[in-house]
C-alpha atoms as a PDB file:
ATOM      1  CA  UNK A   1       0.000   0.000   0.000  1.00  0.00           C
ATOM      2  CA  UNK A   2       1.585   3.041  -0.836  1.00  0.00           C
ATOM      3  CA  UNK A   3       2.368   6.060   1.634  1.00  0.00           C
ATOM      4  CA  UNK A   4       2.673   9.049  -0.537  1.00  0.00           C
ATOM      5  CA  UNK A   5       0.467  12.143   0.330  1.00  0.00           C
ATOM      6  CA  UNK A   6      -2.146  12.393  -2.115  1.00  0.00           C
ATOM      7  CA  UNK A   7      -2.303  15.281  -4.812  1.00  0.00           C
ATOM      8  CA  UNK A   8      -3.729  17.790  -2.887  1.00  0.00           C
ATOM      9  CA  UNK A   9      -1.870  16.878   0.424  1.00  0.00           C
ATOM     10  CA  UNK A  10       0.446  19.934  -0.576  1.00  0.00           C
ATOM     11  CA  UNK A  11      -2.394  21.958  -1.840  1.00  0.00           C
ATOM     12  CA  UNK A  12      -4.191  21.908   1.748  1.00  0.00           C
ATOM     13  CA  UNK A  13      -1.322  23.246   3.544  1.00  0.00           C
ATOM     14  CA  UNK A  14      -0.833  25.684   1.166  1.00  0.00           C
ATOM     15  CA  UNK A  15      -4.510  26.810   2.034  1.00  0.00           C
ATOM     16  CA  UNK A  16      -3.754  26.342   5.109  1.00  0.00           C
ATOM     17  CA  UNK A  17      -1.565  28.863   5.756  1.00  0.00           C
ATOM     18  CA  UNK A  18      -2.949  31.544   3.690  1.00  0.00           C
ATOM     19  CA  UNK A  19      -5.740  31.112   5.425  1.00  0.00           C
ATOM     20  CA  UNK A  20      -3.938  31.445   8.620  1.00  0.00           C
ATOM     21  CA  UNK A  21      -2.087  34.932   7.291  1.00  0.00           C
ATOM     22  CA  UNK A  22      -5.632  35.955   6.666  1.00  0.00           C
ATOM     23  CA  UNK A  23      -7.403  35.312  10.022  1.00  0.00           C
ATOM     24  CA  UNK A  24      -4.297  37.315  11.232  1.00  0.00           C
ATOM     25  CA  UNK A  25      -4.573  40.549   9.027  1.00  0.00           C
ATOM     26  CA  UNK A  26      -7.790  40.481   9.654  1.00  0.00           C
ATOM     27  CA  UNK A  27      -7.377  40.394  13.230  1.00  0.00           C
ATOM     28  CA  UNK A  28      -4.822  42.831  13.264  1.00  0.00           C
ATOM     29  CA  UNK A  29      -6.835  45.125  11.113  1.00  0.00           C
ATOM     30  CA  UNK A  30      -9.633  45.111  12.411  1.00  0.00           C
ATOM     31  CA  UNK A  31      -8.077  45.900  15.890  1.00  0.00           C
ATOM     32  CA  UNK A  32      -6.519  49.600  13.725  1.00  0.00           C
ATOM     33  CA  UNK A  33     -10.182  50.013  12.705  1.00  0.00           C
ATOM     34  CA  UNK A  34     -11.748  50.113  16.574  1.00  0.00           C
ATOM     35  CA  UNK A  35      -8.906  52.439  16.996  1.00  0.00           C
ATOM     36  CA  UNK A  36      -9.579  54.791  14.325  1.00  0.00           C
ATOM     37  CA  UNK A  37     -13.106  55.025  15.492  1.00  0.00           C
ATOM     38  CA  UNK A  38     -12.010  55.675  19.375  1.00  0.00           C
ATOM     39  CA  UNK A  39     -12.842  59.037  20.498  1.00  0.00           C
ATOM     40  CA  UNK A  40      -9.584  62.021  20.634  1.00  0.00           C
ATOM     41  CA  UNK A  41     -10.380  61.785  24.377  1.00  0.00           C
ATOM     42  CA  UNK A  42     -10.087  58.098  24.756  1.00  0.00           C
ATOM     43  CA  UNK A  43      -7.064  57.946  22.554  1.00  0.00           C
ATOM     44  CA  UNK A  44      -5.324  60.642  24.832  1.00  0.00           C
ATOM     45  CA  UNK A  45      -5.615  59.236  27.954  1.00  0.00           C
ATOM     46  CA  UNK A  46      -4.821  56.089  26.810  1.00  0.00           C
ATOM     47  CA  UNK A  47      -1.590  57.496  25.150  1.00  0.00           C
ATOM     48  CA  UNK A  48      -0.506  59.507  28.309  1.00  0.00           C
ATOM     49  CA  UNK A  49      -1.038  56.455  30.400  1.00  0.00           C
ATOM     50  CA  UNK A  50       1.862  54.671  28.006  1.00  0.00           C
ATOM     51  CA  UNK A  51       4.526  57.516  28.013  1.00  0.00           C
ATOM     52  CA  UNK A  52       3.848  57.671  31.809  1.00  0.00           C
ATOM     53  CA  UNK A  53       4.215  53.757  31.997  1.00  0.00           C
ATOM     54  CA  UNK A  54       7.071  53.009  29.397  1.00  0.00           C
ATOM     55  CA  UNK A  55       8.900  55.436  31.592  1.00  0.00           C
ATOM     56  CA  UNK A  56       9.590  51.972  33.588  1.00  0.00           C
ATOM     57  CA  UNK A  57      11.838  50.704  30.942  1.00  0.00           C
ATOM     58  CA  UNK A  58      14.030  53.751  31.875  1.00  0.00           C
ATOM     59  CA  UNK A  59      13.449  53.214  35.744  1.00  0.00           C
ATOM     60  CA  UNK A  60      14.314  49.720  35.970  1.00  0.00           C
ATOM     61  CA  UNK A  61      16.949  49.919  33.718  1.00  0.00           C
ATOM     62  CA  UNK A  62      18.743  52.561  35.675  1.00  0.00           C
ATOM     63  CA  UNK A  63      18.202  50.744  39.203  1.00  0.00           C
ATOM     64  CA  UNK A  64      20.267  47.873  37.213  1.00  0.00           C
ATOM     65  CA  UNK A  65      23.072  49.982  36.263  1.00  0.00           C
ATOM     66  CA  UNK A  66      23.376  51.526  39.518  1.00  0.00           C
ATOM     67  CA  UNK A  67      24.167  48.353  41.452  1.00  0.00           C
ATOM     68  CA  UNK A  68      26.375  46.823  38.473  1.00  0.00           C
ATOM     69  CA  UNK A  69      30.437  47.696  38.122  1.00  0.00           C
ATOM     70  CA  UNK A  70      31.064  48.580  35.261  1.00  0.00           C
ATOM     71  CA  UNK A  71      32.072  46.094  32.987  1.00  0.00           C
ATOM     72  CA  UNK A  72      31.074  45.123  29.454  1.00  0.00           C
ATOM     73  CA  UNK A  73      29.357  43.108  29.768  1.00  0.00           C
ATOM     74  CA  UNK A  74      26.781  44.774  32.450  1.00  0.00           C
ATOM     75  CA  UNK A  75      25.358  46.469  29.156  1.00  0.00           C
ATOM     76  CA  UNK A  76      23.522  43.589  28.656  1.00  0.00           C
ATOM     77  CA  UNK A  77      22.050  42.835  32.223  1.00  0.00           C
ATOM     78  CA  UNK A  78      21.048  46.914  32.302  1.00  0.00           C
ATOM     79  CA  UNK A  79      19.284  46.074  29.075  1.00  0.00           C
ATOM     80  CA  UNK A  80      17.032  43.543  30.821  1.00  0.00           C
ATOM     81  CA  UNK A  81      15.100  46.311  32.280  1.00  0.00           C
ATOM     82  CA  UNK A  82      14.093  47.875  28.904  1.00  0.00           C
ATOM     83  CA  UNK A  83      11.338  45.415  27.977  1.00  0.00           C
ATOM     84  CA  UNK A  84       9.539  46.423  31.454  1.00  0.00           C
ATOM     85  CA  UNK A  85       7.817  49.478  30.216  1.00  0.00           C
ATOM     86  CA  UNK A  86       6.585  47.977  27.536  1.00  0.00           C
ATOM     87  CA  UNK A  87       5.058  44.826  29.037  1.00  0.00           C
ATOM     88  CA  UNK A  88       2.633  47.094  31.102  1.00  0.00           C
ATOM     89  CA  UNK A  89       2.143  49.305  28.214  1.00  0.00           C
ATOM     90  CA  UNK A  90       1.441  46.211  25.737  1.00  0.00           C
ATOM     91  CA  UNK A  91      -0.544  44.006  27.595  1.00  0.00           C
ATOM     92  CA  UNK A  92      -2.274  46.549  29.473  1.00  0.00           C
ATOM     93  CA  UNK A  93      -2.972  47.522  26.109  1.00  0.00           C
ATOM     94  CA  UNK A  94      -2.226  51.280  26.502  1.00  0.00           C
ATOM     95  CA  UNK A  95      -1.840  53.172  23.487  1.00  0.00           C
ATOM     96  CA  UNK A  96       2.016  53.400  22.108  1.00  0.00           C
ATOM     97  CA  UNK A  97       2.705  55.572  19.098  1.00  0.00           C
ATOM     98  CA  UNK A  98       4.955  52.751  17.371  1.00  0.00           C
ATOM     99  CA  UNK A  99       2.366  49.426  18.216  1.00  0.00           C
ATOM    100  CA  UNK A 100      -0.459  51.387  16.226  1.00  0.00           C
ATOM    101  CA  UNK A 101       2.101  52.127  13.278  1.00  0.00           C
ATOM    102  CA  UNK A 102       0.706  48.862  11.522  1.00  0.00           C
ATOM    103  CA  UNK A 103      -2.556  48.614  13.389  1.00  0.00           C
ATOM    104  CA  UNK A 104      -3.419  52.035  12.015  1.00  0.00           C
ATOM    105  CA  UNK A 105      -2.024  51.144   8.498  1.00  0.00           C
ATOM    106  CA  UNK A 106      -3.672  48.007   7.494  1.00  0.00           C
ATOM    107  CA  UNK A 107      -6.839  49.257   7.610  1.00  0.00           C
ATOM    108  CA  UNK A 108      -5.686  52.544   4.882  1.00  0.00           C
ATOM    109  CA  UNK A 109      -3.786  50.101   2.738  1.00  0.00           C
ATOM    110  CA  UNK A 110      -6.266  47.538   2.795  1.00  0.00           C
ATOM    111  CA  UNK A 111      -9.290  50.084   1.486  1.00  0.00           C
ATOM    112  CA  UNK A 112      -7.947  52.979   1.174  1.00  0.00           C
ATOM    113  CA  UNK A 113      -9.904  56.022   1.491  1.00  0.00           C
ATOM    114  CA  UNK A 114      -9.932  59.823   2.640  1.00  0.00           C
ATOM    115  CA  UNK A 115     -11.397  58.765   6.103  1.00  0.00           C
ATOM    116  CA  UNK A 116      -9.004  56.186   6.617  1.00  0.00           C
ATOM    117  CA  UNK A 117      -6.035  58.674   6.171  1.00  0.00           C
ATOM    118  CA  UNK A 118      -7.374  61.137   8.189  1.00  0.00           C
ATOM    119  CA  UNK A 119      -8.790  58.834  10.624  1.00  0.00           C
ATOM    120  CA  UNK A 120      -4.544  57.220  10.735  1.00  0.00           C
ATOM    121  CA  UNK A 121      -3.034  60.653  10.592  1.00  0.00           C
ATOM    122  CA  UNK A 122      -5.478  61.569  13.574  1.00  0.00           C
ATOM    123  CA  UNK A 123      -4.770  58.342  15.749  1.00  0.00           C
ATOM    124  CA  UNK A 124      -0.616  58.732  14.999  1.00  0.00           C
ATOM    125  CA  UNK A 125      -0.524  62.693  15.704  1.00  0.00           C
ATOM    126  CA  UNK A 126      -3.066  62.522  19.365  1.00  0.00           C
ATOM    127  CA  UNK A 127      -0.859  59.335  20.710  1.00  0.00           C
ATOM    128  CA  UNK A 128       2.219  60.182  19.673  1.00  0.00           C
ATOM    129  CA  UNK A 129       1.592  63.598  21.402  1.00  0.00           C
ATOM    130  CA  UNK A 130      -0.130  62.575  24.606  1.00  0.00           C
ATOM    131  CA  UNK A 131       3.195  59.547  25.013  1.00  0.00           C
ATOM    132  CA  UNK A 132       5.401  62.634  24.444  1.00  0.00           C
ATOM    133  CA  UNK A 133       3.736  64.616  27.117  1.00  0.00           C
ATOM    134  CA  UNK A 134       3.811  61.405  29.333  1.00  0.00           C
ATOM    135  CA  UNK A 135       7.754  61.006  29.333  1.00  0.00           C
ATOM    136  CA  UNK A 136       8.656  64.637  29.471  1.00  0.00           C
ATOM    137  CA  UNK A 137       6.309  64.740  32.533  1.00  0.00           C
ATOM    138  CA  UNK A 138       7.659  61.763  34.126  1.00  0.00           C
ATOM    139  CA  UNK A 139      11.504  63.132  32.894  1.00  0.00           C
ATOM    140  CA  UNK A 140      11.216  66.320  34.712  1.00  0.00           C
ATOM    141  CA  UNK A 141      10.206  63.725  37.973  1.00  0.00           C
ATOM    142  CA  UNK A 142      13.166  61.969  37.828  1.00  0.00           C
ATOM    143  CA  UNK A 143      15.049  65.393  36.825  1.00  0.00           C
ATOM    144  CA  UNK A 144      13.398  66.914  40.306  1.00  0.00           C
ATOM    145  CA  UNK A 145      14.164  63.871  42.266  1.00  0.00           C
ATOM    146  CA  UNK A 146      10.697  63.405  43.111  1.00  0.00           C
ATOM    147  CA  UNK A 147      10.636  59.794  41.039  1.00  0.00           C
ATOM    148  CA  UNK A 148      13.791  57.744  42.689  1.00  0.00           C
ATOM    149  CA  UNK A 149      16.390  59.066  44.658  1.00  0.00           C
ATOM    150  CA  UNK A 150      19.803  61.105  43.472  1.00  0.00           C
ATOM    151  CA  UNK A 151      21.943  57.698  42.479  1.00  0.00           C
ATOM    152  CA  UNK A 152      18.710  56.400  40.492  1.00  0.00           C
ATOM    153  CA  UNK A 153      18.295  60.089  38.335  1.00  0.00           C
ATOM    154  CA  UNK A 154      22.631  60.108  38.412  1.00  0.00           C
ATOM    155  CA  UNK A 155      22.169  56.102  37.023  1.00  0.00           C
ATOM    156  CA  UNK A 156      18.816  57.443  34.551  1.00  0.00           C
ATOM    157  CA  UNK A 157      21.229  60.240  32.976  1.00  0.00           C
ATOM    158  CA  UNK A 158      23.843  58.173  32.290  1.00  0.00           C
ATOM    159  CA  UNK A 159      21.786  55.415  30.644  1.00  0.00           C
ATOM    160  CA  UNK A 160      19.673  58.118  28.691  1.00  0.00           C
ATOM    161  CA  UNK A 161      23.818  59.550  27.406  1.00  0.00           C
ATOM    162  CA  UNK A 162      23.609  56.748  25.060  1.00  0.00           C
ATOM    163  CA  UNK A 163      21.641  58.764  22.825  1.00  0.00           C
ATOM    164  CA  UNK A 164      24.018  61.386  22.128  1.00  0.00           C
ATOM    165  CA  UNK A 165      26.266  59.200  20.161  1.00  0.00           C
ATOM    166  CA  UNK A 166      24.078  59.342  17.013  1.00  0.00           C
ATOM    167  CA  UNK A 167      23.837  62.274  14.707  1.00  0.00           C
ATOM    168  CA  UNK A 168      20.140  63.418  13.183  1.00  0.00           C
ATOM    169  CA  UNK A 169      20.525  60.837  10.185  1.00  0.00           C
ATOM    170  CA  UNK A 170      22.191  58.050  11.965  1.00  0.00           C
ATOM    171  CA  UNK A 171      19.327  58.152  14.379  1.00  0.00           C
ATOM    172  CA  UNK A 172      16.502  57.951  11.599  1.00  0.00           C
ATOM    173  CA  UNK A 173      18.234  54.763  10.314  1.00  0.00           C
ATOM    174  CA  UNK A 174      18.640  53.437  13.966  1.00  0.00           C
ATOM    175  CA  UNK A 175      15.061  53.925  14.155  1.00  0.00           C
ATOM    176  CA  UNK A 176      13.820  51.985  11.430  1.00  0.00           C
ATOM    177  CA  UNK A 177      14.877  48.320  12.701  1.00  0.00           C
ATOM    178  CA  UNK A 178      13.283  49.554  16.101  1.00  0.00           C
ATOM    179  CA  UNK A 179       9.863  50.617  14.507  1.00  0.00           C
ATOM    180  CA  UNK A 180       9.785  47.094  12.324  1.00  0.00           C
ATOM    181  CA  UNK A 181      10.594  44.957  15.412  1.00  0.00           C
ATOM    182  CA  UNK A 182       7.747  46.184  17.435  1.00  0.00           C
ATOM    183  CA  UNK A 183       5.734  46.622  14.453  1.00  0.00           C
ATOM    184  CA  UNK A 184       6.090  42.466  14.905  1.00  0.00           C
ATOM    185  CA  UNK A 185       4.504  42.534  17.869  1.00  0.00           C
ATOM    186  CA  UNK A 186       1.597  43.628  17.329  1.00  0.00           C
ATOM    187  CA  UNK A 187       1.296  41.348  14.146  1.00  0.00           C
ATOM    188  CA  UNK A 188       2.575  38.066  16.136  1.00  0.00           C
ATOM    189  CA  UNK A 189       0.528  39.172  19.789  1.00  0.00           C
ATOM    190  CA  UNK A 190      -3.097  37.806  18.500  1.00  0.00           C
ATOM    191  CA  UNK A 191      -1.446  34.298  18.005  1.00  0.00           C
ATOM    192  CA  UNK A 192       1.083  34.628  20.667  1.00  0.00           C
ATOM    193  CA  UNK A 193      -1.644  33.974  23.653  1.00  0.00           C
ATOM    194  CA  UNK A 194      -0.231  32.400  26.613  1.00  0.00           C
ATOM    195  CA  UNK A 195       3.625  33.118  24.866  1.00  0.00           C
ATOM    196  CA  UNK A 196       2.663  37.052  25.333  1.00  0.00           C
ATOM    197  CA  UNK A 197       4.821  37.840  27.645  1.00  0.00           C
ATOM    198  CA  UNK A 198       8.283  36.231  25.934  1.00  0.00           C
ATOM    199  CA  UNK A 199       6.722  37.685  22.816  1.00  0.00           C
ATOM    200  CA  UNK A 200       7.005  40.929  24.022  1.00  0.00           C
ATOM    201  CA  UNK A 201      10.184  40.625  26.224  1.00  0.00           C
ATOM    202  CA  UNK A 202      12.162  39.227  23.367  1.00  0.00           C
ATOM    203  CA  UNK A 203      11.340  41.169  21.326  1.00  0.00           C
ATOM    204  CA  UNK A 204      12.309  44.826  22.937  1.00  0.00           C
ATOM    205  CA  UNK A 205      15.282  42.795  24.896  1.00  0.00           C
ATOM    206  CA  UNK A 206      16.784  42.657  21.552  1.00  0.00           C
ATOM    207  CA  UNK A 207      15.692  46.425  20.697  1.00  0.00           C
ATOM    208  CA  UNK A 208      17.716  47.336  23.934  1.00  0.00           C
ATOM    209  CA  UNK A 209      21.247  45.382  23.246  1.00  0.00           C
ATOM    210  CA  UNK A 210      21.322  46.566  19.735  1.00  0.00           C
ATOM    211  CA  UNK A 211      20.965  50.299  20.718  1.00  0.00           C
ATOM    212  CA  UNK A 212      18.287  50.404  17.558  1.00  0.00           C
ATOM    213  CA  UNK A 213      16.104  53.858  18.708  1.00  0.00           C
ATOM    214  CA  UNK A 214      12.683  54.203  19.896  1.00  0.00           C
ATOM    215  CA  UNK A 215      11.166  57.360  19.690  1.00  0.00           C
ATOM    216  CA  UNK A 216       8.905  57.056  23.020  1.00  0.00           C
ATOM    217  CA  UNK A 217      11.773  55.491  25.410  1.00  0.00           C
ATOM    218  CA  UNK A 218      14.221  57.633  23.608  1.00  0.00           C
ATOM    219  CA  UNK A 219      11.917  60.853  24.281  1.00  0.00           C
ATOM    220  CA  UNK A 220      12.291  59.725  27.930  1.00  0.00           C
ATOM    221  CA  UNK A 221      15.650  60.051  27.840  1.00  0.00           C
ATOM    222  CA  UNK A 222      15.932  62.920  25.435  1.00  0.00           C
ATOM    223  CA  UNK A 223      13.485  64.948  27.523  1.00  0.00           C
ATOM    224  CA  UNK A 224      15.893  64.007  31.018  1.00  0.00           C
ATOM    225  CA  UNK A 225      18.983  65.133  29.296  1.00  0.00           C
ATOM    226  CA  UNK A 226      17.092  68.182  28.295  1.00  0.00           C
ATOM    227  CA  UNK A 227      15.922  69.196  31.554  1.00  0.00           C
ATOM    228  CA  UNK A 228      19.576  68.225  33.394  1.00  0.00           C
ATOM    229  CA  UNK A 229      20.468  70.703  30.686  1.00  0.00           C
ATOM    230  CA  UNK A 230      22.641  69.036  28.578  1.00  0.00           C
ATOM    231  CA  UNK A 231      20.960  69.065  25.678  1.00  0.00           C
ATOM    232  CA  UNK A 232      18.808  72.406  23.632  1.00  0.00           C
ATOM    233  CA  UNK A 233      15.452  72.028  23.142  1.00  0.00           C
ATOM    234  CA  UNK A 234      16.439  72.571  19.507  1.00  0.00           C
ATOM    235  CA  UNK A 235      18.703  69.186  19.698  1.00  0.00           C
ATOM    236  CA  UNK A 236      16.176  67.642  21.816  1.00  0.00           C
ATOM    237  CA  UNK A 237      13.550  68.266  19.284  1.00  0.00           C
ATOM    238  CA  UNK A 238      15.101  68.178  15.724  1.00  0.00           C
ATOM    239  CA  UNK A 239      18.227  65.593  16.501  1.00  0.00           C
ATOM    240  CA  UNK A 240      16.670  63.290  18.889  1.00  0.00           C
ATOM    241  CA  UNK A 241      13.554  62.926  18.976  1.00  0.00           C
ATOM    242  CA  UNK A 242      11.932  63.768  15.451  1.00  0.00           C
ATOM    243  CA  UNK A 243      14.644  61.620  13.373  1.00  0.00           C
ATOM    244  CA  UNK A 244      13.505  58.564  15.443  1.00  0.00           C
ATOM    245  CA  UNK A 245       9.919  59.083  15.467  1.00  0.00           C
ATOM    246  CA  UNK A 246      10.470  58.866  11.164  1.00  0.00           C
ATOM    247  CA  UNK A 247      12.711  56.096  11.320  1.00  0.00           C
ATOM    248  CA  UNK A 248      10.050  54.309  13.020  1.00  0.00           C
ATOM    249  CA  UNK A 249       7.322  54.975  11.215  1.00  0.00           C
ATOM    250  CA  UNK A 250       9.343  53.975   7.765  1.00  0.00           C
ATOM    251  CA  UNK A 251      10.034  50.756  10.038  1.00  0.00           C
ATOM    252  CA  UNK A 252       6.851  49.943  10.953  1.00  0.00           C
ATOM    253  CA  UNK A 253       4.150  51.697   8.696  1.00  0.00           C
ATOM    254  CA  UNK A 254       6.169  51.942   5.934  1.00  0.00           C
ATOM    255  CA  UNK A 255       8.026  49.130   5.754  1.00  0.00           C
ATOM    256  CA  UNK A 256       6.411  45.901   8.012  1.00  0.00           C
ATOM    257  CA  UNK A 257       2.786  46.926   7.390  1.00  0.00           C
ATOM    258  CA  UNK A 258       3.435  46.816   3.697  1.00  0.00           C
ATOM    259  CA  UNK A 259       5.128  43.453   3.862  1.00  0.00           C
ATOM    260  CA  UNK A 260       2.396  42.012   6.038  1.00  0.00           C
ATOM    261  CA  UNK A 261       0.110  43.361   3.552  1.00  0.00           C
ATOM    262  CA  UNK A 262       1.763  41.786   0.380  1.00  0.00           C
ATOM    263  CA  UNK A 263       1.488  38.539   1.393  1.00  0.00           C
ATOM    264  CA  UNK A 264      -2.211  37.986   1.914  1.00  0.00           C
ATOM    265  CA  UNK A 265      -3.015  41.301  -0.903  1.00  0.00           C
ATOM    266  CA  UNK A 266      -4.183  38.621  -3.012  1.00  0.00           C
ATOM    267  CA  UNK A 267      -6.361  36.458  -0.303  1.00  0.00           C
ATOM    268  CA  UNK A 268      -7.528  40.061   0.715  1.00  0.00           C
ATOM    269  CA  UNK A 269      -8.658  41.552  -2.291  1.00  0.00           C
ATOM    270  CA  UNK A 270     -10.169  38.035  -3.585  1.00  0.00           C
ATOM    271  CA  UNK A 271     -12.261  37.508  -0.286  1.00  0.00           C
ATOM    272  CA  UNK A 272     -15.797  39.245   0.483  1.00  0.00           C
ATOM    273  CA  UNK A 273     -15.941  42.388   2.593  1.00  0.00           C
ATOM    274  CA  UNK A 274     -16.750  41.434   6.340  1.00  0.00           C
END
């Protein structure tokens, strides 16, 4: 009797998996199109909530460095704090400027239309402002030493002096990597489930040992060096913070979301609106 897989064996696994890629950009999209629809206020809060929380990343990450020598290697224990902030952002499900960089753009390259832009345009320019307000609010904390002690802002400073190393344009292509990486995670969280948690903390460990830049933990840091004054507001704004926030919005909108796009166009286009 023979063995072989039938003719189709290869055929259904092939369905298998598109069908798979579509349950998941539909998933994923249709998460962006409940957040399109939230209300400014809603979106706000939620957004100030996240630049106040991913301020952790920054926290823990300087309580590491303070009790470590310094050795080489102690870079990559610091960097174990990093994915703290964004664990309570993520799965508390806050809203973070570069999660909703493909959540927002699946639903404008999928059908796009006027609303859509505006609606994505809207969503990007009220989170990414309320998560700015929410680390230069809890920067000027630390800065006042009402948010951890003198060693902890002295250990936050020199943690945040990373930053400085990159010019303008080396920071916008430090940025993209960092925008497609957690641009993943909110593609890979709906199938993740109980694996959430490693998802996330890989993910962002591996942001923080490669030095790629975030714009919201980096505007933490940018906004600390700014108000310790060794920065300009002009360097703050224009070097620091702006390059990254484009680097990671060609990372994740502009480059993941397309990719995760193209492979199911097809499926997409071919299946009936629902």
């Amino acid at each position: 009797m023979s063995h072989e897989p039938g003719p189709d064996k290869g055929d259904d696994v092939e369905d298998l998996k598109a069908a798979d890629a579509r349950e998941l950009h539909r998933t994923v999209r249709e998460t962006g199109e409940a957040e399109l629809k939230r209300p400014a206020a809603a979106l706000f809060w939620s957004g100030l909530a996240a630049g106040l929380a991913i301020t952790t990343s920054l926290v823990a990450e300087a309580a590491i460095h303070r009790a470590l020598p310094a050795e080489d290697w102690a870079e990559l224990v610091v960097a174990l704090g990093y994915p703290v902030g964004f664990l309570i952002v993520i799965l508390g499900r806050m809203q973070l400027f570069t999660e909703s960089t493909v959540t927002a753009m699946l639903p404008l390259v999928t059908r796009p239309s006027r609303w859509a832009l505006t609606r994505t345009l809207r969503l990007w320019s009220i989170v990414l402002g309320a998560n700015m307000t929410g680390t230069a609010i809890a920067a000027a904390l630390i800065d006042a030493g009402l948010l951890g002690n003198a060693e902890l802002r002295h250990a936050a400073i020199v943690v945040s002096e990373r930053i400085l190393e990159l010019g303008a344009w080396d920071t916008f292509l430090n940025a993209i990597p960092a925008g497609f990486l957690i641009a993943i995670i909110a593609w890979t969280l709906p199938n993740a489930r109980e694996q959430s948690f490693w998802v996330v903390f890989a993910i962002t460990y591996i942001v923080a040992i490669a030095g790629f830049s975030h714009s919201v933990v980096g505007s933490d840091e940018a906004f600390l060096l700014l108000f310790d004054g060794r920065t300009t507001v002009t360097q703050t704004l224009f070097a620091l913070i702006g390059p990254a926030v484009l680097g990671n919005l060609a990372g994740g909108a502009g480059l993941f979301a397309m990719l995760a796009h193209a492979q199911v166009k097809s499926d997409v286009e071919d299946a009936p609106n629902g």
